[in-house]
N, C-alpha and C. Protein backbone atom coordinates (compact mmCIF):
# COMPACT_ATOMS: atom_id res chain seq x y z
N UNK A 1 12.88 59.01 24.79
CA UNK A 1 13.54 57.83 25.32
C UNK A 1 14.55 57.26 24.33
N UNK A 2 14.16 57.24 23.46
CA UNK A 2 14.75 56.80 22.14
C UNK A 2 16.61 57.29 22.08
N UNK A 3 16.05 58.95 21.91
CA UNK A 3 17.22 59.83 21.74
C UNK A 3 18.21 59.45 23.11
N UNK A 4 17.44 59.54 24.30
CA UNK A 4 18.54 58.76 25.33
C UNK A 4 19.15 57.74 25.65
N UNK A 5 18.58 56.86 25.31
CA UNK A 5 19.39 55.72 24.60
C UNK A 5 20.39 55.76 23.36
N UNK A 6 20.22 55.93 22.60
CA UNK A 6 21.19 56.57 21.55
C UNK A 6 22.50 58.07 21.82
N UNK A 7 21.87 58.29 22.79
CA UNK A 7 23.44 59.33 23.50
C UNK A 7 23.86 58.50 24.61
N UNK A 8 23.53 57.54 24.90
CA UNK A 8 23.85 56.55 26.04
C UNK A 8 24.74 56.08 25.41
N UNK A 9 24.67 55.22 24.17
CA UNK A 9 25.38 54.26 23.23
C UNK A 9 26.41 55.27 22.75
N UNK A 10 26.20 56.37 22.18
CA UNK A 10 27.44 56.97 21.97
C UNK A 10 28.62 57.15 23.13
N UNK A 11 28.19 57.87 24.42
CA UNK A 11 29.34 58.10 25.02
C UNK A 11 29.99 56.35 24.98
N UNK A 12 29.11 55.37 25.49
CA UNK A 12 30.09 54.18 25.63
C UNK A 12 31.04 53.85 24.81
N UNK A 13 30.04 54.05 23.27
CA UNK A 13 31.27 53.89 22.09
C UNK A 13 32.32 54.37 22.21
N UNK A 14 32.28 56.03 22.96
CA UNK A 14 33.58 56.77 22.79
C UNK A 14 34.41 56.42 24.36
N UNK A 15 33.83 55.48 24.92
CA UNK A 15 35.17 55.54 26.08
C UNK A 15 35.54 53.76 26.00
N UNK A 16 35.55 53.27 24.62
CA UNK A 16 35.76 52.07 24.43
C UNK A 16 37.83 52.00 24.96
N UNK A 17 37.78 51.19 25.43
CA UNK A 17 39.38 50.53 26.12
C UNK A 17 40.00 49.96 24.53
N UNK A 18 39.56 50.37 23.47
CA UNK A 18 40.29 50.14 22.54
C UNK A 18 41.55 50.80 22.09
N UNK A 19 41.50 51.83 22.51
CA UNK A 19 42.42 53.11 22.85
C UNK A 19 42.80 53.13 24.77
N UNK A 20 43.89 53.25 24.96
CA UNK A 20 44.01 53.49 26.07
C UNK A 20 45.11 54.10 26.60
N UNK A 21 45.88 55.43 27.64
CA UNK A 21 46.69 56.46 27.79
C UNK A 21 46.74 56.27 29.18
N UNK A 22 47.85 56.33 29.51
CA UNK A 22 48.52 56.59 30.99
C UNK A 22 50.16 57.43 30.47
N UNK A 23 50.83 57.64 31.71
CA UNK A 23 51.92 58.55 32.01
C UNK A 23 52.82 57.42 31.72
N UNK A 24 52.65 56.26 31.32
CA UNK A 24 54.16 54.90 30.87
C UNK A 24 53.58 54.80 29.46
N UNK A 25 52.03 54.42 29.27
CA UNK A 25 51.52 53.69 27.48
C UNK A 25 50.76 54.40 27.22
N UNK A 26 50.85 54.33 25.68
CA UNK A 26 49.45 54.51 25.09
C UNK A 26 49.54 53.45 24.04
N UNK A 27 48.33 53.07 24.54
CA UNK A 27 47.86 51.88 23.50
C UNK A 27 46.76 51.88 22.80
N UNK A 28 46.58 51.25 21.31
CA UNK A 28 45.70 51.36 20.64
C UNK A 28 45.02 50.13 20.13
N UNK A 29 44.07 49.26 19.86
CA UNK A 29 43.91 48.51 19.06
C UNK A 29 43.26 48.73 17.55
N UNK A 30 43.22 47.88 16.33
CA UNK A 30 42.96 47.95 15.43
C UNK A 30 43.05 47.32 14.77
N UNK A 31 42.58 46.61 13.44
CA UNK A 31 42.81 45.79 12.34
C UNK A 31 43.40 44.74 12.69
N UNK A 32 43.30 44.18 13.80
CA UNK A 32 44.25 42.69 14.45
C UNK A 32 45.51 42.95 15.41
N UNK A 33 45.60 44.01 15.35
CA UNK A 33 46.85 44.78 15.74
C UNK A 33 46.74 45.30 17.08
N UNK A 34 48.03 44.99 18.05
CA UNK A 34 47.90 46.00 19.28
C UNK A 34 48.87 46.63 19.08
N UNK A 35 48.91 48.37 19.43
CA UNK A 35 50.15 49.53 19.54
C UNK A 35 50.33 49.48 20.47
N UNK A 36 51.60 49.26 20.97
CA UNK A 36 51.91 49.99 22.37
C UNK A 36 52.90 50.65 22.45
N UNK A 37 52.96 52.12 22.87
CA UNK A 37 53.68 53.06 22.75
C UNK A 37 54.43 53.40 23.86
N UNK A 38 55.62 53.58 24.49
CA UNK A 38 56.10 53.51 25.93
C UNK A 38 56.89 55.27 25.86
N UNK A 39 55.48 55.80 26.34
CA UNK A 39 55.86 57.34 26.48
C UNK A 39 56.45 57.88 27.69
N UNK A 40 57.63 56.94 28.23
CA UNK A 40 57.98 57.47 29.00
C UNK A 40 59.69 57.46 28.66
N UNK A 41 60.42 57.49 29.55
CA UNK A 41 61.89 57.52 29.52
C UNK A 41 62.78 56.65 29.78
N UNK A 42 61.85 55.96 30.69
CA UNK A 42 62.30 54.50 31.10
C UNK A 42 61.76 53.28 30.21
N UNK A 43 62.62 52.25 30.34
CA UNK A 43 62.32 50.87 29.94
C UNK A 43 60.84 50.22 30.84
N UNK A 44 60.10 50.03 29.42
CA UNK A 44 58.97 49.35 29.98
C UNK A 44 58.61 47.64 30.14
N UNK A 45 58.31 46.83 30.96
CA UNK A 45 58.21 45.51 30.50
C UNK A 45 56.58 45.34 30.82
N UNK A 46 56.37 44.29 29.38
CA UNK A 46 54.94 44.05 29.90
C UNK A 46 54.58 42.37 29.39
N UNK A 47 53.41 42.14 29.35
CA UNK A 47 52.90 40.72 29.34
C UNK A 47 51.93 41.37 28.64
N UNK A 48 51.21 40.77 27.61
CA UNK A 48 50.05 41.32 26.91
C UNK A 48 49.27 39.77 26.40
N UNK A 49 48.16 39.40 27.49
CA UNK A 49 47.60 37.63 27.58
C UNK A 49 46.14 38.17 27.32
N UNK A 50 45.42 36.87 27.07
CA UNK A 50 43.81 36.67 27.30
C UNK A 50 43.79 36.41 29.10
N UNK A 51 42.56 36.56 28.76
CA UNK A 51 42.72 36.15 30.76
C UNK A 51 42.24 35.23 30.73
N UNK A 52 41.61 33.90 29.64
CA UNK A 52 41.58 32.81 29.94
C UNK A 52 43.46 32.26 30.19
N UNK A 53 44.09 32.73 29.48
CA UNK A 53 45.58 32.26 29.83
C UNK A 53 46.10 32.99 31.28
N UNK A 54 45.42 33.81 31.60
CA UNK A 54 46.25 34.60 32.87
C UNK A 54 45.63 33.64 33.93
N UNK A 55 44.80 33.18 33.77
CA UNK A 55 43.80 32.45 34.62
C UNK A 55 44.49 31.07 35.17
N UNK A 56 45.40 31.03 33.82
CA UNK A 56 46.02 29.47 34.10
C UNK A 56 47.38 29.67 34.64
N UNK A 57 48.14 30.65 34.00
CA UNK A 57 49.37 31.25 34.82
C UNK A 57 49.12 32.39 35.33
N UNK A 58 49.73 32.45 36.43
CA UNK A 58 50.26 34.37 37.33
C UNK A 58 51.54 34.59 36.82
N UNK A 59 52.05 35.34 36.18
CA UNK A 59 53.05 36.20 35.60
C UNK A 59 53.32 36.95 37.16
N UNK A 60 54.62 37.02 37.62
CA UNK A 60 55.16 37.59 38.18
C UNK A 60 55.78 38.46 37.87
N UNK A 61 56.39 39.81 38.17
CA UNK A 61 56.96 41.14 37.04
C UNK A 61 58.37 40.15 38.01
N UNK A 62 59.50 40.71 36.63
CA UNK A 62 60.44 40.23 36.94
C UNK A 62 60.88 41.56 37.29
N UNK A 63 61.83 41.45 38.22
CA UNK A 63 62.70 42.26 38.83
C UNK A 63 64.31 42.69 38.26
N UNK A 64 64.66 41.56 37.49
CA UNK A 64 65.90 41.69 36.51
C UNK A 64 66.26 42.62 36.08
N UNK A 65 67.09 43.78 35.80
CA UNK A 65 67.11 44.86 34.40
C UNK A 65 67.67 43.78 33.42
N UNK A 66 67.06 43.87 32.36
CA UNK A 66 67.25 43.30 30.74
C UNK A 66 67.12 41.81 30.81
N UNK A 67 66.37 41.53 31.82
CA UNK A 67 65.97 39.73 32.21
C UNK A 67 64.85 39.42 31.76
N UNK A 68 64.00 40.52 31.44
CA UNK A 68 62.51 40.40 31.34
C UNK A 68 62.07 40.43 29.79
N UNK A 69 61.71 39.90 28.99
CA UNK A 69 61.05 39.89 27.67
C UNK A 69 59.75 39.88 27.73
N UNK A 70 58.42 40.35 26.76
CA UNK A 70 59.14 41.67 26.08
C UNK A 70 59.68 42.95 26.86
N UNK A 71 60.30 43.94 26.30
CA UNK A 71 60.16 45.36 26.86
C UNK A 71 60.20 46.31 25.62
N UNK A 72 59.63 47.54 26.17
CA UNK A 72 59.84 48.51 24.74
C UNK A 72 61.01 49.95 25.72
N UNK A 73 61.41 50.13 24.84
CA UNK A 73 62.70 50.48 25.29
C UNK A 73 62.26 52.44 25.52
N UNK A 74 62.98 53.18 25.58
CA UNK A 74 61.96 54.37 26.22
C UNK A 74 61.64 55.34 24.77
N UNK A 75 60.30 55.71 24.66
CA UNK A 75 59.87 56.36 23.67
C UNK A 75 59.68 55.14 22.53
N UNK A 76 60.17 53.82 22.99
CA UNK A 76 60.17 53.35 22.12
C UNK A 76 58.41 52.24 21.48
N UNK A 77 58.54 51.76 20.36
CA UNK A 77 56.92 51.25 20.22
C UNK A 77 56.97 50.29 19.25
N UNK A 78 55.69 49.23 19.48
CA UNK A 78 55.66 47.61 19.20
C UNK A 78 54.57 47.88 19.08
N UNK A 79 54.20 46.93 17.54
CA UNK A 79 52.80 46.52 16.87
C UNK A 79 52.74 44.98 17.15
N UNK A 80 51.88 44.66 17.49
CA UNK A 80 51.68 42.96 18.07
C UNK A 80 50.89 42.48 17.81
N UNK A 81 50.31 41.34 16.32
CA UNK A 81 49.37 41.16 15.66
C UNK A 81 48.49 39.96 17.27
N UNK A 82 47.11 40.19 16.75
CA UNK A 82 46.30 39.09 17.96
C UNK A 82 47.15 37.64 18.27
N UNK A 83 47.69 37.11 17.15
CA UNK A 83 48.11 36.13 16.82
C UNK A 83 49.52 35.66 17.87
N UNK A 84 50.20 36.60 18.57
CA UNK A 84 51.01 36.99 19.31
C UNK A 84 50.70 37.14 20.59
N UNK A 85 49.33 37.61 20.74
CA UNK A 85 48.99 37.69 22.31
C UNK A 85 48.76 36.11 22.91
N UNK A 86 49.35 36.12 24.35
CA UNK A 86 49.41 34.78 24.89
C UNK A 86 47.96 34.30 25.19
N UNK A 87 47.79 33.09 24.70
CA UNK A 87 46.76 32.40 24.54
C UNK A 87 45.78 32.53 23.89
N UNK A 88 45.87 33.65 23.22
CA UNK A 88 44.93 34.05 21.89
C UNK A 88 44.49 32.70 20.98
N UNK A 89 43.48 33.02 21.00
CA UNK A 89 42.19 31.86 19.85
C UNK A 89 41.48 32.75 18.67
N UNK A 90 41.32 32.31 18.14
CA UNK A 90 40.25 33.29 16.93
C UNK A 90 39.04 33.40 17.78
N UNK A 91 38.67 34.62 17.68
CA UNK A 91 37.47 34.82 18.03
C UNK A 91 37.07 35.63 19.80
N UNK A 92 38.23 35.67 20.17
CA UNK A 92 38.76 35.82 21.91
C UNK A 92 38.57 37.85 21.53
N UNK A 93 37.45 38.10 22.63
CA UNK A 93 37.43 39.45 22.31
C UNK A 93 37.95 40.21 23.54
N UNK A 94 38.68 39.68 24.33
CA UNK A 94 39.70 41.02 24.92
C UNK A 94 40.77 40.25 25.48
N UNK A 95 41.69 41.24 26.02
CA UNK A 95 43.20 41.06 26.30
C UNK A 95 43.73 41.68 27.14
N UNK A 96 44.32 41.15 28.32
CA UNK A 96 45.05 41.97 29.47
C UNK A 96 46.72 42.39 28.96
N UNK A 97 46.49 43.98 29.36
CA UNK A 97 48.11 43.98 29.19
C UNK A 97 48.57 44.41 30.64
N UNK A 98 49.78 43.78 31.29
CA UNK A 98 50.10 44.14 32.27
C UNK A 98 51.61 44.40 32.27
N UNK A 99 51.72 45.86 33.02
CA UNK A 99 53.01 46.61 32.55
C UNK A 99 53.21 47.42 34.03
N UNK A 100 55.06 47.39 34.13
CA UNK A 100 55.79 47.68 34.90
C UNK A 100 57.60 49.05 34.61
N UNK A 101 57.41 49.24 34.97
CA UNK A 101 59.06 49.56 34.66
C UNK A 101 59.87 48.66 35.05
N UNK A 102 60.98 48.55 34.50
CA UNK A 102 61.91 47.73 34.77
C UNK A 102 62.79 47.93 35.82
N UNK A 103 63.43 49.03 35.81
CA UNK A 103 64.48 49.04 36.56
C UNK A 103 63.78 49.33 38.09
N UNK A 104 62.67 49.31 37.97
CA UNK A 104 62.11 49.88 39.89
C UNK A 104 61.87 48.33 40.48
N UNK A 105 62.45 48.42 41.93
CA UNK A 105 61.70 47.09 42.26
C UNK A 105 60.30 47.19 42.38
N UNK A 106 59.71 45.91 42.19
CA UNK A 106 58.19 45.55 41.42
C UNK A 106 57.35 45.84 43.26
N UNK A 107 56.89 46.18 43.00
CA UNK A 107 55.85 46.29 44.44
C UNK A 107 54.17 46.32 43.38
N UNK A 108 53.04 45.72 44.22
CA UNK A 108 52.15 45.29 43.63
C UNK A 108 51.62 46.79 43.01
N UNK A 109 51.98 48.38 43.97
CA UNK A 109 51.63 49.67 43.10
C UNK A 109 52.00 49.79 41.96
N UNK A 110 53.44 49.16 41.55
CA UNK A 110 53.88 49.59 40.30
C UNK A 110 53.94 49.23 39.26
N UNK A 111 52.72 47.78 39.11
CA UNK A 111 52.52 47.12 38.56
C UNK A 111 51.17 47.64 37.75
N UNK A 112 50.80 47.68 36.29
CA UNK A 112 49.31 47.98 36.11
C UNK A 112 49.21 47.27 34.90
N UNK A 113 47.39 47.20 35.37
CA UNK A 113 46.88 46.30 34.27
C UNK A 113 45.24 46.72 33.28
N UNK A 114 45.47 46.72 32.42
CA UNK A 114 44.28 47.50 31.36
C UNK A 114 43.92 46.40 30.20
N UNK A 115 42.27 46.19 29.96
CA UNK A 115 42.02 45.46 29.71
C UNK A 115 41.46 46.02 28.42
N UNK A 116 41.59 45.03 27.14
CA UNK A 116 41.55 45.75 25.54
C UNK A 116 40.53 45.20 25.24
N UNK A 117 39.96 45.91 24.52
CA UNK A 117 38.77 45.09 23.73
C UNK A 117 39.49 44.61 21.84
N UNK A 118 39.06 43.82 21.79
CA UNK A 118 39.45 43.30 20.65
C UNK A 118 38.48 43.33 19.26
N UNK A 119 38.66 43.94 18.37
CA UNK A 119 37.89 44.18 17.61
C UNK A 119 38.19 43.38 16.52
């Protein structure tokens, strides 16, 4: 019983959202730090909040090309200390990032959202 519990705890460890990969990001967390890497070709825009702050505003994806702040530009990549994420507190252990392309109009499919654990 023991041992199954303890391979239980491992796989979870290893599919922690601290790390996270799709076909637009890969994102990492670490040392206070979020990576986000925009492995695609296109311009990415995103929002990266606590969801006690998402809770209080809805972020709408803007539809603009080059209207929208932040964006990471294609291939391009941003380190974003906790201290930076919207509504961040000391002590706040996860974080929504929600990300779009820019230049497509926004329909609720093309919108996605992945939730970080904060270490």
């Amino acid at each position: 019983m023991r041992r199954l519990v303890f391979m239980l705890g491992l796989v979870i460890a290893c599919d922690s959202p601290t790390a996270a990969e799709n076909t637009l990001l890969r994102v990492s967390v670490r040392d206070g730090i979020v990576r986000i890497t925009n492995r695609s070709d296109e311009v990415v825009t995103f929002i990266l909040a606590t969801r006690t702050y998402l809770e209080l505003v809805d972020p709408l994806p803007c539809t603009t090309p080059g209207g929208c702040t932040p964006t990471l530009p294609p291939r391009g990549s941003i380190a974003i200390p906790y201290s930076e994420i919207l509504g961040y507190e000391a002590g706040d252990r996860t974080a929504v990032l929600i990300h779009w392309v820019e230049a497509r109009t926004a329909s609720p499919d093309d919108v996605h959202r992945t939730v970080l654990l904060l270490r």
